[in-house]
PDB file of N, CA and C in Angstrom:
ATOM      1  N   UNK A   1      15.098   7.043   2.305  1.00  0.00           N
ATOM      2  CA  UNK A   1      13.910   6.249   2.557  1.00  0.00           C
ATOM      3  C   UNK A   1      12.738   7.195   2.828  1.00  0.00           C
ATOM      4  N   UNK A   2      11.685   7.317   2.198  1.00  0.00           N
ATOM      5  CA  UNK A   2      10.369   7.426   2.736  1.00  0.00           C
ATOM      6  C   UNK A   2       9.639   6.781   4.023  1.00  0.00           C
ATOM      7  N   UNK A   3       9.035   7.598   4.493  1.00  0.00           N
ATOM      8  CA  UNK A   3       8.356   7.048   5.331  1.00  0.00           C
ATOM      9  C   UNK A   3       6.364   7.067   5.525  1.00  0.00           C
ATOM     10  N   UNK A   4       5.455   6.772   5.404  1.00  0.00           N
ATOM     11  CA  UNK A   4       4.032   7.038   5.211  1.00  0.00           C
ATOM     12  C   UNK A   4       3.079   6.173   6.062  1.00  0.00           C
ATOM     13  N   UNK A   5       3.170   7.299   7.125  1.00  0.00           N
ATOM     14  CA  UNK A   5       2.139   6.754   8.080  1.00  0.00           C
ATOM     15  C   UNK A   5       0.619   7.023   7.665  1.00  0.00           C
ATOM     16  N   UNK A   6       0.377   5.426   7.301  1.00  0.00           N
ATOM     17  CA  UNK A   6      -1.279   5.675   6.620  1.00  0.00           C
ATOM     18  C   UNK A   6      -2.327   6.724   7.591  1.00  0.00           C
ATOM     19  N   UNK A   7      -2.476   6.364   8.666  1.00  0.00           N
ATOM     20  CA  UNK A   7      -3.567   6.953   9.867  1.00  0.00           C
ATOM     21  C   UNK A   7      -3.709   8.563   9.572  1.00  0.00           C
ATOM     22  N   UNK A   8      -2.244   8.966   9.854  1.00  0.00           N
ATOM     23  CA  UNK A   8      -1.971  10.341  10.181  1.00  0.00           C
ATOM     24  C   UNK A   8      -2.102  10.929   8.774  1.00  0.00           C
ATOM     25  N   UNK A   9      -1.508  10.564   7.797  1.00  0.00           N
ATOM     26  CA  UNK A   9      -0.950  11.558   6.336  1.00  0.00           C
ATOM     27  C   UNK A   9      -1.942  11.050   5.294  1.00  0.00           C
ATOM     28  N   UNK A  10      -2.500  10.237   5.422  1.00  0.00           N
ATOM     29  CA  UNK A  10      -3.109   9.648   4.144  1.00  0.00           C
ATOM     30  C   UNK A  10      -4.629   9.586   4.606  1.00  0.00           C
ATOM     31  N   UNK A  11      -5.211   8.583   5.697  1.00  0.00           N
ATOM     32  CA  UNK A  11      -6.625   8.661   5.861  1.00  0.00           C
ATOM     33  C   UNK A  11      -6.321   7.731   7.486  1.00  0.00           C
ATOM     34  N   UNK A  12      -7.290   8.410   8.214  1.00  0.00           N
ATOM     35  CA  UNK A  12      -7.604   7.381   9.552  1.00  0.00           C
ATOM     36  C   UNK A  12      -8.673   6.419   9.346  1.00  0.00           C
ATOM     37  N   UNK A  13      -9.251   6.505   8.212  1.00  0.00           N
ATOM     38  CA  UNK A  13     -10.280   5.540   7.568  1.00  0.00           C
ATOM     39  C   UNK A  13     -10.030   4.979   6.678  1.00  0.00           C
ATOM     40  N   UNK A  14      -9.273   4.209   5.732  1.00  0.00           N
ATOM     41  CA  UNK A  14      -8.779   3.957   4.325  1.00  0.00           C
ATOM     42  C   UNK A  14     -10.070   2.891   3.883  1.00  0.00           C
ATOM     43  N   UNK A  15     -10.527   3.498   2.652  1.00  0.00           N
ATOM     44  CA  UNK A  15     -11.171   2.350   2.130  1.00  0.00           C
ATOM     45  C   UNK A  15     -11.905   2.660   1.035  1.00  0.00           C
ATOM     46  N   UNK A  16     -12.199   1.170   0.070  1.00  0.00           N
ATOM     47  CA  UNK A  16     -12.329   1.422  -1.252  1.00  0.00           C
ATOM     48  C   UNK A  16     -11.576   0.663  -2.137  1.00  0.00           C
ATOM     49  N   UNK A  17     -11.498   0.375  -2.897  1.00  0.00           N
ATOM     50  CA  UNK A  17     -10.644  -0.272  -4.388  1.00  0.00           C
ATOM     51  C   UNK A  17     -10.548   1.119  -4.919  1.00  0.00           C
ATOM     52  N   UNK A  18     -11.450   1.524  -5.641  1.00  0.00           N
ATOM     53  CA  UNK A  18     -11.073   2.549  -6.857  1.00  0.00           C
ATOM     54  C   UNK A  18     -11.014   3.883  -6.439  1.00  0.00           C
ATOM     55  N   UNK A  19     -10.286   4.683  -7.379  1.00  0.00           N
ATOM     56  CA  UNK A  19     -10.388   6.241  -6.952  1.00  0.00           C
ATOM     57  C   UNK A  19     -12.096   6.772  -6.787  1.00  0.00           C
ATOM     58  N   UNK A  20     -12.627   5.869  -8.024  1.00  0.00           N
ATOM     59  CA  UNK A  20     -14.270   6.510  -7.984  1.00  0.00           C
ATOM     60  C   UNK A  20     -14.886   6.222  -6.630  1.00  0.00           C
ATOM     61  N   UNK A  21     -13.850   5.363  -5.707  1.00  0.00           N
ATOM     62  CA  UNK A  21     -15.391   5.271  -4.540  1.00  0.00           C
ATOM     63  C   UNK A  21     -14.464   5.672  -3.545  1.00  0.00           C
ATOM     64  N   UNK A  22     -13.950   7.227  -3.959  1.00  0.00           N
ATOM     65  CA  UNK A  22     -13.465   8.092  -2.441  1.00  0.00           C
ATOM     66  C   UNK A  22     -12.289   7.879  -2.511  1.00  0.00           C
ATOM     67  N   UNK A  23     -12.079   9.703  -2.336  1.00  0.00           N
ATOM     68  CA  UNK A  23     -10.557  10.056  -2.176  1.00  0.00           C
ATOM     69  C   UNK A  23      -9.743   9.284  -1.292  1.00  0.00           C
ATOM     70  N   UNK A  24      -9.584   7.853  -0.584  1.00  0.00           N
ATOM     71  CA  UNK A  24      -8.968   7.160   0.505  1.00  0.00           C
ATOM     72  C   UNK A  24      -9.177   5.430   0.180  1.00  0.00           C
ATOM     73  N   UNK A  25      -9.433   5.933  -1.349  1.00  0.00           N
ATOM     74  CA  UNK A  25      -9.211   3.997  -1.505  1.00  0.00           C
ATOM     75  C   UNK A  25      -7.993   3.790  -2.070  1.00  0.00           C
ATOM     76  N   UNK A  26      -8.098   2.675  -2.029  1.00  0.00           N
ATOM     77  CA  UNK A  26      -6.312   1.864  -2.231  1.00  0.00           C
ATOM     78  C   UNK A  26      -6.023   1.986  -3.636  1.00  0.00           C
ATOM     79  N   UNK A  27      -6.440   2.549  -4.746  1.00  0.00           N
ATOM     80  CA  UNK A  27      -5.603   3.180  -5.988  1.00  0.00           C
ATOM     81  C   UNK A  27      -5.372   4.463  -5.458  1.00  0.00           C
ATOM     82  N   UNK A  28      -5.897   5.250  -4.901  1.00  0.00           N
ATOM     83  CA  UNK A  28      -5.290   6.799  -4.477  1.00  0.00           C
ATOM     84  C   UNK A  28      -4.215   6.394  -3.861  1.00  0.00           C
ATOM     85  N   UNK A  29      -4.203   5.775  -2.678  1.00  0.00           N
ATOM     86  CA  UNK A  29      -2.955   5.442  -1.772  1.00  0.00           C
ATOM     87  C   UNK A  29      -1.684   5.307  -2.716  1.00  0.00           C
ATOM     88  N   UNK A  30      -2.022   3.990  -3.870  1.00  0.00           N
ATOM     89  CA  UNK A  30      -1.072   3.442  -4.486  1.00  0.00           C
ATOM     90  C   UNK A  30      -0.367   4.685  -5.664  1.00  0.00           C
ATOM     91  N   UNK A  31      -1.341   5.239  -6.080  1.00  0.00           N
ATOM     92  CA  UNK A  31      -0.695   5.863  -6.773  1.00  0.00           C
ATOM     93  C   UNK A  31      -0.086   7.666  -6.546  1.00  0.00           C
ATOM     94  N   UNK A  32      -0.907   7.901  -5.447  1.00  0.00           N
ATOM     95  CA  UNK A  32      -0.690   9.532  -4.660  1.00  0.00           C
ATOM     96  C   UNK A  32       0.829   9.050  -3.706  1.00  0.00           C
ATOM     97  N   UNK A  33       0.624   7.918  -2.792  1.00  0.00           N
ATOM     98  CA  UNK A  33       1.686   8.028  -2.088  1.00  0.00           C
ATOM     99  C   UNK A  33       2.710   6.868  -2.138  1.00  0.00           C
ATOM    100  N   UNK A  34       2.397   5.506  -2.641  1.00  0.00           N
ATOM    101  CA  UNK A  34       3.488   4.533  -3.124  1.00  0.00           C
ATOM    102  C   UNK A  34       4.026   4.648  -4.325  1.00  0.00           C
ATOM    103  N   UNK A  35       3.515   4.397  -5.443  1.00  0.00           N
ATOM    104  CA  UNK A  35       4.536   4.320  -6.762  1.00  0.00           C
ATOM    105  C   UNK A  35       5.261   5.893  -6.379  1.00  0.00           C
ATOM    106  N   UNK A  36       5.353   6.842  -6.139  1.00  0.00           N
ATOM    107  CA  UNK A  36       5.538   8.244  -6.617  1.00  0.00           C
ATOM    108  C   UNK A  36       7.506   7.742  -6.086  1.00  0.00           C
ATOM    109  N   UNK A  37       7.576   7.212  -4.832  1.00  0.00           N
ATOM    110  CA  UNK A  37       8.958   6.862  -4.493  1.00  0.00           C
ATOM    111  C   UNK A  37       9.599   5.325  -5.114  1.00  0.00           C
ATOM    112  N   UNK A  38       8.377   4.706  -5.021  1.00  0.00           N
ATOM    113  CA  UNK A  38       9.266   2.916  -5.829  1.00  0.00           C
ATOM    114  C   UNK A  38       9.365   3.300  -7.152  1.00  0.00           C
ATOM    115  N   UNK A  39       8.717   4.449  -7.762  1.00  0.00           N
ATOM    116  CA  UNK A  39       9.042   4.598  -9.337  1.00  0.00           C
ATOM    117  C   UNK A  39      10.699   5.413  -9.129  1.00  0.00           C
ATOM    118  N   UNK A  40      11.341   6.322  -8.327  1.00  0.00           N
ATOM    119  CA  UNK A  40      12.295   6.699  -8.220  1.00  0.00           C
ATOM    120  C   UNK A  40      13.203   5.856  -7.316  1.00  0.00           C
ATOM    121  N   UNK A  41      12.910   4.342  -7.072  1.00  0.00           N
ATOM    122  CA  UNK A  41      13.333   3.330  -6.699  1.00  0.00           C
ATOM    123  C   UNK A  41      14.203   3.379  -4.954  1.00  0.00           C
ATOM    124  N   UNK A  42      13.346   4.440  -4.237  1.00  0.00           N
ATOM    125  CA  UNK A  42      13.617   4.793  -3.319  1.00  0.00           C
ATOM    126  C   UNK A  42      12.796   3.496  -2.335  1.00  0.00           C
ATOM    127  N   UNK A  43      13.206   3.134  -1.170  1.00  0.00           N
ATOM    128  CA  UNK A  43      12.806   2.440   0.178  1.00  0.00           C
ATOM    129  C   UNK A  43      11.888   2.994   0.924  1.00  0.00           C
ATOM    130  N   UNK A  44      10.338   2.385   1.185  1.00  0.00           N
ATOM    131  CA  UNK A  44       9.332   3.038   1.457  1.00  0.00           C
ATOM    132  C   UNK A  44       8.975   2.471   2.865  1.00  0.00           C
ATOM    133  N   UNK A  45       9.204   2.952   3.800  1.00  0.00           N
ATOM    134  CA  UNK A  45       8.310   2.497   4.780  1.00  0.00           C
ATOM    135  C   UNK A  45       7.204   2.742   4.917  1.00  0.00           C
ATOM    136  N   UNK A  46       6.056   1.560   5.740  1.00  0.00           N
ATOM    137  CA  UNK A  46       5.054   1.897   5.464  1.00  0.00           C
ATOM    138  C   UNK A  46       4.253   1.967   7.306  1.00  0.00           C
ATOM    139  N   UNK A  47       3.713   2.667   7.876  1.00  0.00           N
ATOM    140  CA  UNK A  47       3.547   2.546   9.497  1.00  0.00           C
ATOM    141  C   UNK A  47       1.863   2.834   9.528  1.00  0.00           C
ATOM    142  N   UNK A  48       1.409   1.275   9.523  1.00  0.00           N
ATOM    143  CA  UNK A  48      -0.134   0.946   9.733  1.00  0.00           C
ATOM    144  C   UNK A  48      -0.734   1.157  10.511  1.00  0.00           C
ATOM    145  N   UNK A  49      -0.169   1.316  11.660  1.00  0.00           N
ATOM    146  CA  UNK A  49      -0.943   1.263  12.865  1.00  0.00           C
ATOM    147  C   UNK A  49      -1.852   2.472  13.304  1.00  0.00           C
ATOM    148  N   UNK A  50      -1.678   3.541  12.611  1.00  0.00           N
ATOM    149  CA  UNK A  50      -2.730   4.889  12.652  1.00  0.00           C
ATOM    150  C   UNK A  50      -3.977   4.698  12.186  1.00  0.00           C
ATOM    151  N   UNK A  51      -4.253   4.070  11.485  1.00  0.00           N
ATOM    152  CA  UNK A  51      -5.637   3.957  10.968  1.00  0.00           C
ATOM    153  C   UNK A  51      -6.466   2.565  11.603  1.00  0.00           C
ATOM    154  N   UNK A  52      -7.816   3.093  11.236  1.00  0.00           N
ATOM    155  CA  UNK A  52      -8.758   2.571  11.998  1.00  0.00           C
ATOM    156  C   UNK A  52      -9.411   1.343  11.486  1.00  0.00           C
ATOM    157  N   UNK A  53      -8.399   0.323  10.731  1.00  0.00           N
ATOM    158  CA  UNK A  53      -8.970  -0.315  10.294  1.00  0.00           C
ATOM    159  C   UNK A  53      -8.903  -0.437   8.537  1.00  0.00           C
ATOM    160  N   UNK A  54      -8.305  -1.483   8.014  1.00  0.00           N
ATOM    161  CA  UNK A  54      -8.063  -1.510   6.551  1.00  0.00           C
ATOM    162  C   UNK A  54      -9.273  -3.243   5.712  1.00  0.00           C
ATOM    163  N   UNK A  55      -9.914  -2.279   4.802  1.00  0.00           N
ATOM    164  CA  UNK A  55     -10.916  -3.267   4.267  1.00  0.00           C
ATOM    165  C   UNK A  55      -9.639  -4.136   3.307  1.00  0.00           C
ATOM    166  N   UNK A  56      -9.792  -5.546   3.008  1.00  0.00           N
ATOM    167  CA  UNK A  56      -9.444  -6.257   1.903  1.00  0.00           C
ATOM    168  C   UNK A  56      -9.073  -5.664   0.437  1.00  0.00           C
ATOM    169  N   UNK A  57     -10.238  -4.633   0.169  1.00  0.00           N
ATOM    170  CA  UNK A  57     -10.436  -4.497  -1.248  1.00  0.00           C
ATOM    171  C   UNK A  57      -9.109  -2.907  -0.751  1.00  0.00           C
ATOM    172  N   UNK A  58      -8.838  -2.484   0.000  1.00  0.00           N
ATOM    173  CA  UNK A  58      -8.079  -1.404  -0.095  1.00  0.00           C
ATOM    174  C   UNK A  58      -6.891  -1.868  -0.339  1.00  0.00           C
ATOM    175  N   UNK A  59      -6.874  -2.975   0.983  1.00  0.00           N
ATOM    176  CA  UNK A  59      -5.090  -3.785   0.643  1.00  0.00           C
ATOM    177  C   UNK A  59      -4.621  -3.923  -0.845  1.00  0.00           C
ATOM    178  N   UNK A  60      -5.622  -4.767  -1.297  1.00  0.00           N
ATOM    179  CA  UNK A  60      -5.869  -5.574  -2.814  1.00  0.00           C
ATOM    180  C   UNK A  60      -5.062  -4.612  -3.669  1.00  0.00           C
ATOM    181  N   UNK A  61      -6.096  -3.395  -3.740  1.00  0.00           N
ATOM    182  CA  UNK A  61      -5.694  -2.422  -4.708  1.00  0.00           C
ATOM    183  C   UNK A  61      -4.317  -1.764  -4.885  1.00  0.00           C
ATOM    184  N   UNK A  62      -3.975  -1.331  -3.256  1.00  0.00           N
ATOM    185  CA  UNK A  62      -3.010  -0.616  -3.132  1.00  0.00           C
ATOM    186  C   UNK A  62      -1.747  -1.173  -3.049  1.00  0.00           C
ATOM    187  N   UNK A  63      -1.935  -2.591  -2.759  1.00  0.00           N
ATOM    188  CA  UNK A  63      -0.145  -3.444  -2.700  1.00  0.00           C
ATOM    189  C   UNK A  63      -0.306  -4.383  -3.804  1.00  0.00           C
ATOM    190  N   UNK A  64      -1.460  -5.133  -4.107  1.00  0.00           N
ATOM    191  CA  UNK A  64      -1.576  -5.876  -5.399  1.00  0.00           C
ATOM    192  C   UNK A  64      -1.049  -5.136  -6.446  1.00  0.00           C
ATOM    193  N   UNK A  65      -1.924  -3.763  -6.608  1.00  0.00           N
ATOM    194  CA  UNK A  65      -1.702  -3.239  -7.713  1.00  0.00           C
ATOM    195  C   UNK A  65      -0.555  -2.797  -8.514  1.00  0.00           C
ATOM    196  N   UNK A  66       0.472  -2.972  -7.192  1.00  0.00           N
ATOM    197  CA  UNK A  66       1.718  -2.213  -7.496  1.00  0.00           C
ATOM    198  C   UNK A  66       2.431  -3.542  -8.364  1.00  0.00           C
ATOM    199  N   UNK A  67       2.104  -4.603  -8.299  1.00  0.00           N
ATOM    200  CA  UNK A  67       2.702  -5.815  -9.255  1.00  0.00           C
ATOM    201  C   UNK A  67       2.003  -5.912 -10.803  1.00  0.00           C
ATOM    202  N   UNK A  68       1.023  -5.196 -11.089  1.00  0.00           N
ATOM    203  CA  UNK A  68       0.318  -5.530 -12.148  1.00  0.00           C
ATOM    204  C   UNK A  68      -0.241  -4.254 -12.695  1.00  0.00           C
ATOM    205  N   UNK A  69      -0.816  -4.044 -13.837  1.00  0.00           N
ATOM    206  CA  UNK A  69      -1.164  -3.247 -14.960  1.00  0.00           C
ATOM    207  C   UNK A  69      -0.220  -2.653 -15.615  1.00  0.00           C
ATOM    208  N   UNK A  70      -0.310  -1.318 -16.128  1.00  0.00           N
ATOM    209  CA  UNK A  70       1.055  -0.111 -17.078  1.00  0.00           C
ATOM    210  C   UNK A  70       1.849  -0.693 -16.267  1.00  0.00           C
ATOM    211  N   UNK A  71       2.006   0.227 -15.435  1.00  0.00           N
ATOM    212  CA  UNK A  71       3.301   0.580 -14.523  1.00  0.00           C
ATOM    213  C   UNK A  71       3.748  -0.344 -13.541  1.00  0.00           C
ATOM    214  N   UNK A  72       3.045  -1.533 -13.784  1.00  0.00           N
ATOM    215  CA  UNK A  72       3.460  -2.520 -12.865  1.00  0.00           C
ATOM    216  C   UNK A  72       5.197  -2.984 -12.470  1.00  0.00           C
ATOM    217  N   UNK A  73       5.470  -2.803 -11.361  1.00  0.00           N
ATOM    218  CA  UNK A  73       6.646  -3.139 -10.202  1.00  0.00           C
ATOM    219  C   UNK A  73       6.840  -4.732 -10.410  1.00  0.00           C
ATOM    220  N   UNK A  74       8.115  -5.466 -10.213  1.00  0.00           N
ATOM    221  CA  UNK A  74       8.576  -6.398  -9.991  1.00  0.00           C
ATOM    222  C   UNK A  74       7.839  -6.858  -8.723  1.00  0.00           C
ATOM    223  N   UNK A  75       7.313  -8.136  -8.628  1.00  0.00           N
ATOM    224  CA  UNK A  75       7.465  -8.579  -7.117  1.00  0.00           C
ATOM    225  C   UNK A  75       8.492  -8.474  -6.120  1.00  0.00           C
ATOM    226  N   UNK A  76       9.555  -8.944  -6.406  1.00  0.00           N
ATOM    227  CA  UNK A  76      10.559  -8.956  -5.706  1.00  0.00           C
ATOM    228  C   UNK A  76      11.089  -7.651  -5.395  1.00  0.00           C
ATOM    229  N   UNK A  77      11.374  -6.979  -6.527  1.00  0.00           N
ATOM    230  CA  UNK A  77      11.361  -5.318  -6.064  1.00  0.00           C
ATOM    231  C   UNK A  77      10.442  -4.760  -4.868  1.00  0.00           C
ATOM    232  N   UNK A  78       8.869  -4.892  -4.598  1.00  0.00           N
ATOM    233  CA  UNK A  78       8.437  -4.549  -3.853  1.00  0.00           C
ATOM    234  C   UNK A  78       8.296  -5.137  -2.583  1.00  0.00           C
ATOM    235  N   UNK A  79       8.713  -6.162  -2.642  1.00  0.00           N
ATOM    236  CA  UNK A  79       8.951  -6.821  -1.252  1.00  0.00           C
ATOM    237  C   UNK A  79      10.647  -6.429  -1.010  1.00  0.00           C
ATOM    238  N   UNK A  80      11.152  -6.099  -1.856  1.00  0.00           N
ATOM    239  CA  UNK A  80      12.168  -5.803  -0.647  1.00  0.00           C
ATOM    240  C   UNK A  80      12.404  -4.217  -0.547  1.00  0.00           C
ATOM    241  N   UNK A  81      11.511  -3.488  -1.189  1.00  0.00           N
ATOM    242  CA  UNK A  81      11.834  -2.183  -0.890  1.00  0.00           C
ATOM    243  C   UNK A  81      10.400  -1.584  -0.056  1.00  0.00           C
ATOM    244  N   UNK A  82       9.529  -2.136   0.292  1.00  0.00           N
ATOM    245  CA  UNK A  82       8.472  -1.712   1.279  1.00  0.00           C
ATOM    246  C   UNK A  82       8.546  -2.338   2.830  1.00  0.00           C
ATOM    247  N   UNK A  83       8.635  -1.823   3.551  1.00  0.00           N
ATOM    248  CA  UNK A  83       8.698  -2.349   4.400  1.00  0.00           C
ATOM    249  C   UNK A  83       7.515  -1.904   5.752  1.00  0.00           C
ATOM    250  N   UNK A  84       6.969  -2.787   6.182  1.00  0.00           N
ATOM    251  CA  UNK A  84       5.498  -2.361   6.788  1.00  0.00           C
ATOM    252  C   UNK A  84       5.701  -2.819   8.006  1.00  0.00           C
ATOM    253  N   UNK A  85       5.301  -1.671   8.772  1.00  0.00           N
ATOM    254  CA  UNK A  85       5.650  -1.380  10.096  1.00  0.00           C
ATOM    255  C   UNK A  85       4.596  -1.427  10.913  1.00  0.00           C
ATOM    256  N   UNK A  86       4.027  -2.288  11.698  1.00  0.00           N
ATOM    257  CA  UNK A  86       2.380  -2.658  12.898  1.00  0.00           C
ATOM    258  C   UNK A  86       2.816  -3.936  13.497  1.00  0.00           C
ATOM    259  N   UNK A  87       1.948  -3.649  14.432  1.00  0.00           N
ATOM    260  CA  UNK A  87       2.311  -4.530  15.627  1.00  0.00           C
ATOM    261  C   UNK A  87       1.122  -5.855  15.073  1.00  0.00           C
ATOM    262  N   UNK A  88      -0.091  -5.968  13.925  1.00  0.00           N
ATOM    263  CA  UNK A  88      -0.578  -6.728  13.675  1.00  0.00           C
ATOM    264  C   UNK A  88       0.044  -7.661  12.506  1.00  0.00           C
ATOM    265  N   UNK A  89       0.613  -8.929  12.881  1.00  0.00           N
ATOM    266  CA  UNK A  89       1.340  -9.586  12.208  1.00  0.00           C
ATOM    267  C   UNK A  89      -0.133 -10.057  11.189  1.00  0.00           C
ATOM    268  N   UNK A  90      -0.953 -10.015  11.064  1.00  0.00           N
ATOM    269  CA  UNK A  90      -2.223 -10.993  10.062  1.00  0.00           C
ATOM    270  C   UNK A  90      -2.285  -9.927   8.998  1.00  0.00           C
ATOM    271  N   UNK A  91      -2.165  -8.592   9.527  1.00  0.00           N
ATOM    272  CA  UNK A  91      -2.114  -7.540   7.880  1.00  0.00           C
ATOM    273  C   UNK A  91      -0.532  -7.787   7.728  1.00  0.00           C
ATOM    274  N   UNK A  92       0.324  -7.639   7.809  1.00  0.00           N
ATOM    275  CA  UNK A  92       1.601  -7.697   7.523  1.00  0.00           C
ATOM    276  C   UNK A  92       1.780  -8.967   6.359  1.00  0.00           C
ATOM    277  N   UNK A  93       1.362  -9.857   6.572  1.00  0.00           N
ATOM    278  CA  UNK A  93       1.039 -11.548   5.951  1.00  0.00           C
ATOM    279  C   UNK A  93      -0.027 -10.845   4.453  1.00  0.00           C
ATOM    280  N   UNK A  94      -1.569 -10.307   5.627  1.00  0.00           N
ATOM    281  CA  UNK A  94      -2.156 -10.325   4.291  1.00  0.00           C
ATOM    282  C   UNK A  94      -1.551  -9.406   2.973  1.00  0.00           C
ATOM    283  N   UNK A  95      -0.535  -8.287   3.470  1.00  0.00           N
ATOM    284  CA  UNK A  95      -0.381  -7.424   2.237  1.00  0.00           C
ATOM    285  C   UNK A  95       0.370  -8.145   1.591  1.00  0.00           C
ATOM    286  N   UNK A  96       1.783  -9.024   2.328  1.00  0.00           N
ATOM    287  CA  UNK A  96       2.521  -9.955   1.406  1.00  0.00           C
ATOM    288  C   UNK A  96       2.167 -10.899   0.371  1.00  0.00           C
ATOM    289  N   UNK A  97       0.758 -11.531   0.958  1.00  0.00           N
ATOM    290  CA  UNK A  97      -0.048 -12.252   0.060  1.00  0.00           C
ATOM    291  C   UNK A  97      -0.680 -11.309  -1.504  1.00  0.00           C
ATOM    292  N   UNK A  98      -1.035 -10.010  -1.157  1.00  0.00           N
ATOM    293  CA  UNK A  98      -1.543  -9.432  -2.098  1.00  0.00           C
ATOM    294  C   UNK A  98      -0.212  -9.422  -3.098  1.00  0.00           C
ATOM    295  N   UNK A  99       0.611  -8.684  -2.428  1.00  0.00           N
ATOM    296  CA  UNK A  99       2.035  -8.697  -3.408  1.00  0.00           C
ATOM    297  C   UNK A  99       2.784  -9.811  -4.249  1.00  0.00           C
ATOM    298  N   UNK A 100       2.016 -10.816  -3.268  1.00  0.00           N
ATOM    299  CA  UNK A 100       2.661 -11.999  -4.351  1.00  0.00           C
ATOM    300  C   UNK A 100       1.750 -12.540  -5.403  1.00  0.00           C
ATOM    301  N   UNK A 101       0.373 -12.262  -4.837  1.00  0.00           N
ATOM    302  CA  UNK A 101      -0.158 -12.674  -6.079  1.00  0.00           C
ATOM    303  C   UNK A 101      -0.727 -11.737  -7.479  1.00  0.00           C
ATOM    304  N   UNK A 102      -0.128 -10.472  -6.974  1.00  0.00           N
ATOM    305  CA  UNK A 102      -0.568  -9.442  -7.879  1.00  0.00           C
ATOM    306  C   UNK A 102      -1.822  -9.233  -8.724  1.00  0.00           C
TER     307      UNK A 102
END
């Protein structure tokens, strides 16, 4: 299993949709530090609670995305191999929502 504490390893600020608007938006995330293990179909934990705050359009990108375009992931595959770790149950919900609706 992987483990990727956003705050600490990735950004204490995350935000953005696209790579073009800064190294810390949710296609960098998705594709620098999620697909790299669900493409080798490894179990990713994910531990939110380091960062300072996650915009919509980052979620969108970075857990939506993983259901849709090229390289798009199964739904069901990614809900049961991510598993997201914060004490705020309303992002926990909202990323599930992104994932399901891809």
């Amino acid at each position: 299993m992987t483990t990727i504490n956003v705050g600490r390893e990735f950004s204490r600020y995350p935000a953005g949709r696209l790579a073009k608007d800064g190294p810390h938006s949710g296609e960098a995330f998705r594709e620098q530090w999620l697909r790299p293990p669900l493409a080798r179909g490894e179990e990713v934990k994910i531990e939110l609670d380091d960062a300072l705050g996650y915009g919509s359009s980052f979620l969108e990108e970075a857990f939506g995305g993983l259901v849709r375009g090229a390289h798009k992931l199964s739904r069901e595959f990614v809900l049961r191999t991510i598993h997201l770790i914060t004490a705020d149950r309303a992002l926990q919900e909202e990323i599930v929502s992104y994932i399901k609706k891809g």
